[in-house]
Every structure is written in C-alpha cells, then in structure tokens.
C-alpha atoms as a PDB file:
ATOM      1  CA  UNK A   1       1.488 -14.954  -4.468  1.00  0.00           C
ATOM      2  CA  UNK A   2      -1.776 -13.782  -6.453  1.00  0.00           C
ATOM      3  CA  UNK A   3      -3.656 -11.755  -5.230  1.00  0.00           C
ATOM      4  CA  UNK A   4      -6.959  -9.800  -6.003  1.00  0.00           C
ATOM      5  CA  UNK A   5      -7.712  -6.556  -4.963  1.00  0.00           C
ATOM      6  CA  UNK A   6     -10.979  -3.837  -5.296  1.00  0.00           C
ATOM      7  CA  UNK A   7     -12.261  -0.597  -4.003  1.00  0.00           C
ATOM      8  CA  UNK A   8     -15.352   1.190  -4.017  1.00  0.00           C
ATOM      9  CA  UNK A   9     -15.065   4.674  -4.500  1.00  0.00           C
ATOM     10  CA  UNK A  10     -14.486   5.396  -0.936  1.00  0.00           C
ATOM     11  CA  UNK A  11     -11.901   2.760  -0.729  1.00  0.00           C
ATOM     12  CA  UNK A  12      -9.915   4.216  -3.813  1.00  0.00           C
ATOM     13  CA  UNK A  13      -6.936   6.062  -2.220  1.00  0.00           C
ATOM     14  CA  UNK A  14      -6.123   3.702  -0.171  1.00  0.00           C
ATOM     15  CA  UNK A  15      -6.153   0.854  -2.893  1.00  0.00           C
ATOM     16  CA  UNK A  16      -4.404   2.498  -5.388  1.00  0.00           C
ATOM     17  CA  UNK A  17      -1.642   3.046  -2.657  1.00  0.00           C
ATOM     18  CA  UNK A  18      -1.868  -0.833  -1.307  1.00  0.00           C
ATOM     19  CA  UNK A  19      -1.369  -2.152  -5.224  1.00  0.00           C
ATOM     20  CA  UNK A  20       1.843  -0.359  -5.580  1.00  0.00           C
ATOM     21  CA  UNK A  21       2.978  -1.719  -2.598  1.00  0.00           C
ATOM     22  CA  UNK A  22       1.800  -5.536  -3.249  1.00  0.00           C
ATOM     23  CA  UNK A  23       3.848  -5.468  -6.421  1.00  0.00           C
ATOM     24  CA  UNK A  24       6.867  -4.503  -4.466  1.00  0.00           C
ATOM     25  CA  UNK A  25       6.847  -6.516  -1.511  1.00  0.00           C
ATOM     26  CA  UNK A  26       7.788 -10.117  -1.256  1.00  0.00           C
ATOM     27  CA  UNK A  27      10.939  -9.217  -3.502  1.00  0.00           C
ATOM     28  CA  UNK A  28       8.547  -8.260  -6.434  1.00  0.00           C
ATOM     29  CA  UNK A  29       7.021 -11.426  -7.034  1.00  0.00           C
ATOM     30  CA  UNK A  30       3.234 -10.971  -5.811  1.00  0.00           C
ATOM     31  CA  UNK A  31       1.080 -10.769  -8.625  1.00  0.00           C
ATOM     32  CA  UNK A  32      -1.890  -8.183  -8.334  1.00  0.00           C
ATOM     33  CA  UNK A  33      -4.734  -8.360  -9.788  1.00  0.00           C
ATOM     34  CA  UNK A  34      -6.515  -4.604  -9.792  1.00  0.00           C
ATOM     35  CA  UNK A  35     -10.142  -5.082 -10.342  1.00  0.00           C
ATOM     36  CA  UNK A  36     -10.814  -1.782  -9.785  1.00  0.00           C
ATOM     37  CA  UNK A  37     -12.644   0.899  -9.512  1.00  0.00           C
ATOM     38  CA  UNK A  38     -10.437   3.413 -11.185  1.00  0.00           C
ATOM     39  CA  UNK A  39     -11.662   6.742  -9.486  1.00  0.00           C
ATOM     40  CA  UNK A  40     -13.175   8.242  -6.451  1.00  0.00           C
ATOM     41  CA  UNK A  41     -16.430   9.085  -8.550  1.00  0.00           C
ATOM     42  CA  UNK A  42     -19.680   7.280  -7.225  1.00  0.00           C
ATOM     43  CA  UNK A  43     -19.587   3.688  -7.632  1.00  0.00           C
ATOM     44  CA  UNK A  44     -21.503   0.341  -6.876  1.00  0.00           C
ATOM     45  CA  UNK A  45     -19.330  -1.815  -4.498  1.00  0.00           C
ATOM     46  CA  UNK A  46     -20.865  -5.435  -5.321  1.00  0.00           C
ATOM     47  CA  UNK A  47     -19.406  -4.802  -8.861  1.00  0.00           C
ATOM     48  CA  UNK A  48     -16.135  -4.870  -7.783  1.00  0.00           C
ATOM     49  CA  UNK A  49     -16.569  -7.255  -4.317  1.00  0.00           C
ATOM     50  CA  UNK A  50     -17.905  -9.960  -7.235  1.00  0.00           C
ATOM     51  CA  UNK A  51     -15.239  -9.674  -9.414  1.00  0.00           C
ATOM     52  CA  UNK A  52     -12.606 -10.037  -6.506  1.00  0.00           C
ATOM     53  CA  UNK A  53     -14.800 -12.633  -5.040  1.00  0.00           C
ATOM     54  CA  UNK A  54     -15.237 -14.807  -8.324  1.00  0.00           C
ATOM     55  CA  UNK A  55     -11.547 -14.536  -8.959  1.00  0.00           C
ATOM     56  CA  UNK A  56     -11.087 -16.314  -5.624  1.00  0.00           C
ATOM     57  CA  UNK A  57     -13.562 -18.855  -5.907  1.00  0.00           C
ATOM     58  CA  UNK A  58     -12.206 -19.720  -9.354  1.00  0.00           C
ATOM     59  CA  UNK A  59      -9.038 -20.166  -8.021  1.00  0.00           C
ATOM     60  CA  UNK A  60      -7.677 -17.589 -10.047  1.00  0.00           C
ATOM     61  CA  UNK A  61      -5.659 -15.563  -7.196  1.00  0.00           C
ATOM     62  CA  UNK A  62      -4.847 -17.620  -4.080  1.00  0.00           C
ATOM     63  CA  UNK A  63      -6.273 -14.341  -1.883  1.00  0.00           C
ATOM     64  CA  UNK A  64      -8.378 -10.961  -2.211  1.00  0.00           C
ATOM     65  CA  UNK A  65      -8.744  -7.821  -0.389  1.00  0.00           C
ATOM     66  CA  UNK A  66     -11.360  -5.518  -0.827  1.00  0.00           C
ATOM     67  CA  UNK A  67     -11.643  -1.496   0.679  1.00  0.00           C
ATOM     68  CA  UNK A  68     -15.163   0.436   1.182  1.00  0.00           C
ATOM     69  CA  UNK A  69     -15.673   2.716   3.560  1.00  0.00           C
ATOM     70  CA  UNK A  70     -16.658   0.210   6.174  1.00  0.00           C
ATOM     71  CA  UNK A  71     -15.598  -3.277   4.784  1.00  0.00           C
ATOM     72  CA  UNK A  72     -19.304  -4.364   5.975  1.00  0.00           C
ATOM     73  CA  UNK A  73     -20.682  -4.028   1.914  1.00  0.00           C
ATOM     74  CA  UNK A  74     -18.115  -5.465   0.534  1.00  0.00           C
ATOM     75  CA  UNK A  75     -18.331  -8.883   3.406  1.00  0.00           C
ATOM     76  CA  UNK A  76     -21.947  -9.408   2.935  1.00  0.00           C
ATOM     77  CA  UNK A  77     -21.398  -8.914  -1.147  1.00  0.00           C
ATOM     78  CA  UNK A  78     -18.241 -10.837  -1.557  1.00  0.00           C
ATOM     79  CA  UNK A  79     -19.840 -13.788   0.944  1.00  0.00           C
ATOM     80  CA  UNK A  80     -22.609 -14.345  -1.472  1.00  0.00           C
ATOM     81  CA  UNK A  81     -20.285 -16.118  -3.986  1.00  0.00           C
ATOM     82  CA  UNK A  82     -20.237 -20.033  -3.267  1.00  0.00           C
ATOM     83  CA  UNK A  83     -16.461 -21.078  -1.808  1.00  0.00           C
ATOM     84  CA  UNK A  84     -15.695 -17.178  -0.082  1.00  0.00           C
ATOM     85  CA  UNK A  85     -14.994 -16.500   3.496  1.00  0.00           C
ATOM     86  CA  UNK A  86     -14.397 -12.920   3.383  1.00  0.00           C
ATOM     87  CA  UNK A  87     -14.358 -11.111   6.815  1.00  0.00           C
ATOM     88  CA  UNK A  88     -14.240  -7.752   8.021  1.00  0.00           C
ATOM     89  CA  UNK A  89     -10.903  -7.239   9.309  1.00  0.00           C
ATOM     90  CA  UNK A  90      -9.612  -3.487  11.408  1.00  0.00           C
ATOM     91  CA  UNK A  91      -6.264  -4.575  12.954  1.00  0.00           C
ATOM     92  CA  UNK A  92      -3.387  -7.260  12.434  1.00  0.00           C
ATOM     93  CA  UNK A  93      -4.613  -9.496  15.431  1.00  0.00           C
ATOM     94  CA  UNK A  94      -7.830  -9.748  13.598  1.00  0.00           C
ATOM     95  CA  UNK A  95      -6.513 -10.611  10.307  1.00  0.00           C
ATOM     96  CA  UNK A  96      -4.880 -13.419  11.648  1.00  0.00           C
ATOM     97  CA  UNK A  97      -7.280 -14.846  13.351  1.00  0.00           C
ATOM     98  CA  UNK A  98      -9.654 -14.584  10.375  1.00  0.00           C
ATOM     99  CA  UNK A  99      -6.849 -16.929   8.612  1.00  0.00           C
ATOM    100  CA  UNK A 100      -6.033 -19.083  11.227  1.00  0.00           C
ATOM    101  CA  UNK A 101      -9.723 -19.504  12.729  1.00  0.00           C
ATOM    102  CA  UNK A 102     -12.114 -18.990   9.462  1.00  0.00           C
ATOM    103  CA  UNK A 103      -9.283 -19.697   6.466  1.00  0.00           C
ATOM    104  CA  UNK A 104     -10.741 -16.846   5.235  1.00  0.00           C
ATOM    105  CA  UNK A 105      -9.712 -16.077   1.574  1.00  0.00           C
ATOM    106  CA  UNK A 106     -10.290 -12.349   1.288  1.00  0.00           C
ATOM    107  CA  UNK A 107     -10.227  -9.373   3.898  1.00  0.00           C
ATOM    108  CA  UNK A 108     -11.972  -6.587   3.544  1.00  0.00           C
ATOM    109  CA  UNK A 109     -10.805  -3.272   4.804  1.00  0.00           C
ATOM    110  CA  UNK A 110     -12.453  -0.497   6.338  1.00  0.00           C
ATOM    111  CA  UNK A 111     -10.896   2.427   4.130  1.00  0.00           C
ATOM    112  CA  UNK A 112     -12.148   5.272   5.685  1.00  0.00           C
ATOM    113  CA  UNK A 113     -10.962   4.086   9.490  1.00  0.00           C
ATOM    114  CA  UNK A 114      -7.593   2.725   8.238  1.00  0.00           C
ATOM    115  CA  UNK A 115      -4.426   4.237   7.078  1.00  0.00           C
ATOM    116  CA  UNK A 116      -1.790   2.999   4.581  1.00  0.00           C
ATOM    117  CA  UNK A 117       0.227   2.120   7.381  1.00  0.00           C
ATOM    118  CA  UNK A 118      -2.189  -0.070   9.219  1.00  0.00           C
ATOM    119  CA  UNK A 119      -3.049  -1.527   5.972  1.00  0.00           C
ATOM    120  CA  UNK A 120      -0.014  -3.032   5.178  1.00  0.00           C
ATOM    121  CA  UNK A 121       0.466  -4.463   8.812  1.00  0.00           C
ATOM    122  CA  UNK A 122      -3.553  -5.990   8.493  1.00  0.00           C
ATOM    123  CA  UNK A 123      -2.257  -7.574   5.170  1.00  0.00           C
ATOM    124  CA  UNK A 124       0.965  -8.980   6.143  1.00  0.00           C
ATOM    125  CA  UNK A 125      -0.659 -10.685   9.100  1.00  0.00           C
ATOM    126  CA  UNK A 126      -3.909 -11.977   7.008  1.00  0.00           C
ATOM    127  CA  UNK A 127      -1.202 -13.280   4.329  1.00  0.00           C
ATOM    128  CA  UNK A 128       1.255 -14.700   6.211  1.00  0.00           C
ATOM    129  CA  UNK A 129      -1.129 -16.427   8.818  1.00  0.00           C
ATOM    130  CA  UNK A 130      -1.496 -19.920   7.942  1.00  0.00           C
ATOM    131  CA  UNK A 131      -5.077 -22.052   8.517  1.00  0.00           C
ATOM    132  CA  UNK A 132      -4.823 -23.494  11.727  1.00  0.00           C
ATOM    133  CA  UNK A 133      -6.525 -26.740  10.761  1.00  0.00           C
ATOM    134  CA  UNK A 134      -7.665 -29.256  13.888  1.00  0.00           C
ATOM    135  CA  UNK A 135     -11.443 -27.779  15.538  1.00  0.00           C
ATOM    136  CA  UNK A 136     -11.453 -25.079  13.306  1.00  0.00           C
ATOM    137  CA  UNK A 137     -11.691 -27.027  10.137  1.00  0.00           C
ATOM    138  CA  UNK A 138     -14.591 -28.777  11.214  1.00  0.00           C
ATOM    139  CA  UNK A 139     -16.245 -25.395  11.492  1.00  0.00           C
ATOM    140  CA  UNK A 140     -15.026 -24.256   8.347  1.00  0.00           C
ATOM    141  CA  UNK A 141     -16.573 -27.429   6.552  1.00  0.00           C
ATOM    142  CA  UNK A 142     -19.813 -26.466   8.837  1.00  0.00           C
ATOM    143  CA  UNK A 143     -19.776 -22.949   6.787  1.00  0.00           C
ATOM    144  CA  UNK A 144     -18.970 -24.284   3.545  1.00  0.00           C
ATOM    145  CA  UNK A 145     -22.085 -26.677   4.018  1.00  0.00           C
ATOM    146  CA  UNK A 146     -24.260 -23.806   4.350  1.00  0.00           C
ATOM    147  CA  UNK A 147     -23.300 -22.934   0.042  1.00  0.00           C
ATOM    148  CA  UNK A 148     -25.566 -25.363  -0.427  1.00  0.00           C
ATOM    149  CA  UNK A 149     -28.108 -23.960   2.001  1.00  0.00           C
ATOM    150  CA  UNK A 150     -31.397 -21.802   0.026  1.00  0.00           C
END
C-alpha cells in the first residue's frame, strides 16, 4: 500500500517511529511517503497536513496519516483540500469506523495523547477496515457535494 504520512513538530517522535514501522509491516511492501517535518523545532502544521492531503487527493498514496499534538489542526487543515475525509481518530474502534462509516482517506493522530503502541493498533484498524458502502455511501456523496459548496 502507499501511504502518506506528516507531523508537526509536536507530532515528530511519534512519526519518525510510525515510518519505520510502515516500511516493515505488511512483509515490507508499504510504500511511505514522509512528508515531513524533519525535527521537533517550531513548525506550521497546514504545511505538512497539505502536502499529505494533496498527495491523497491526487491519488498519489491510496491513504495518509497525519500527528499534531491534538489531530484537531491537522483535520480542519487537511479537510480543506477538495476529495479529503480526514478525521480525528484516538483508538482502533474509532479508526474503523471512520473507514467503514466516512471512507475516510487519512487519520489524524493525536501525538501527544497516543503512544507508539496505540498507534500502530489505530493504523492497522483504519487500514485494514474496508468502506462499508450501502447508507453510508449516500452520506459520503452528501459530503463530497459540499466541495463544491462556497
């Protein structure tokens, strides 16, 4: 799988950990996209939730995940860009239902509130969730009509 994944500076450790493990798991053959940051120092998080974001949209990775210290900046920046459903996820139960409800194409993490551990468990269940289709696509086309909202 492809995958895209950013940090602010508060979301750093725990990215920089995550990567390593994305390129190992599923027998090595995840692809990872690191679109940074590169260092705890002070750093604007819609830089790096629009680059995730875009890479999505574009269909360049199939998924992205994106750490702050909340996950609430990086949702309301990464849902700006037309075609993302990013949510706010804190445990495996809600990962999944953000896939299987929303088909929501990124997750973002709350990095100061979650550890490695938990991390890994909130991505396997976002990625391995599949859309659940039926009364939940009708709401999903209901969202993607408001892109073309202004």
């Amino acid at each position: 799988m492809k995958l895209a994944i950013g940090s602010d500076h508060a979301g750093f450790k725990l990215k920089s950990e995550l990567v390593g493990w994305l390129k190992t798991s599923a027998g090595g053959k995840n692809v990872v996209r690191d679109a940074g940051t590169d260092s705890e120092e002070s750093c604007d998080y819609p830089d790096f939730a629009a680059a995730v974001a875009k890479d999505v949209a574009r269909k360049r990775v199939s998924k992205g995940i994106l750490l702050c210290g909340t996950g609430i900046g990086m949702a309301i920046a990464a849902n700006k860009v037309r075609g993302i459903r990013a949510a706010v996820v804190w445990n495996p139960a809600v990962a999944a239902l953000a896939a299987e409800h929303n088909e929501a194409n990124i997750i973002c993490i709350p990095a100061r509130y979650t550890s490695f551990k938990a991390a890994q468990k909130i991505i396997r269940a976002f990625l391995s969730t599949p859309f659940g289709g039926g009364r939940h696509a009708r709401r999903v086309r209901e969202i993607t009509a408001l892109d073309k909202c202004s």
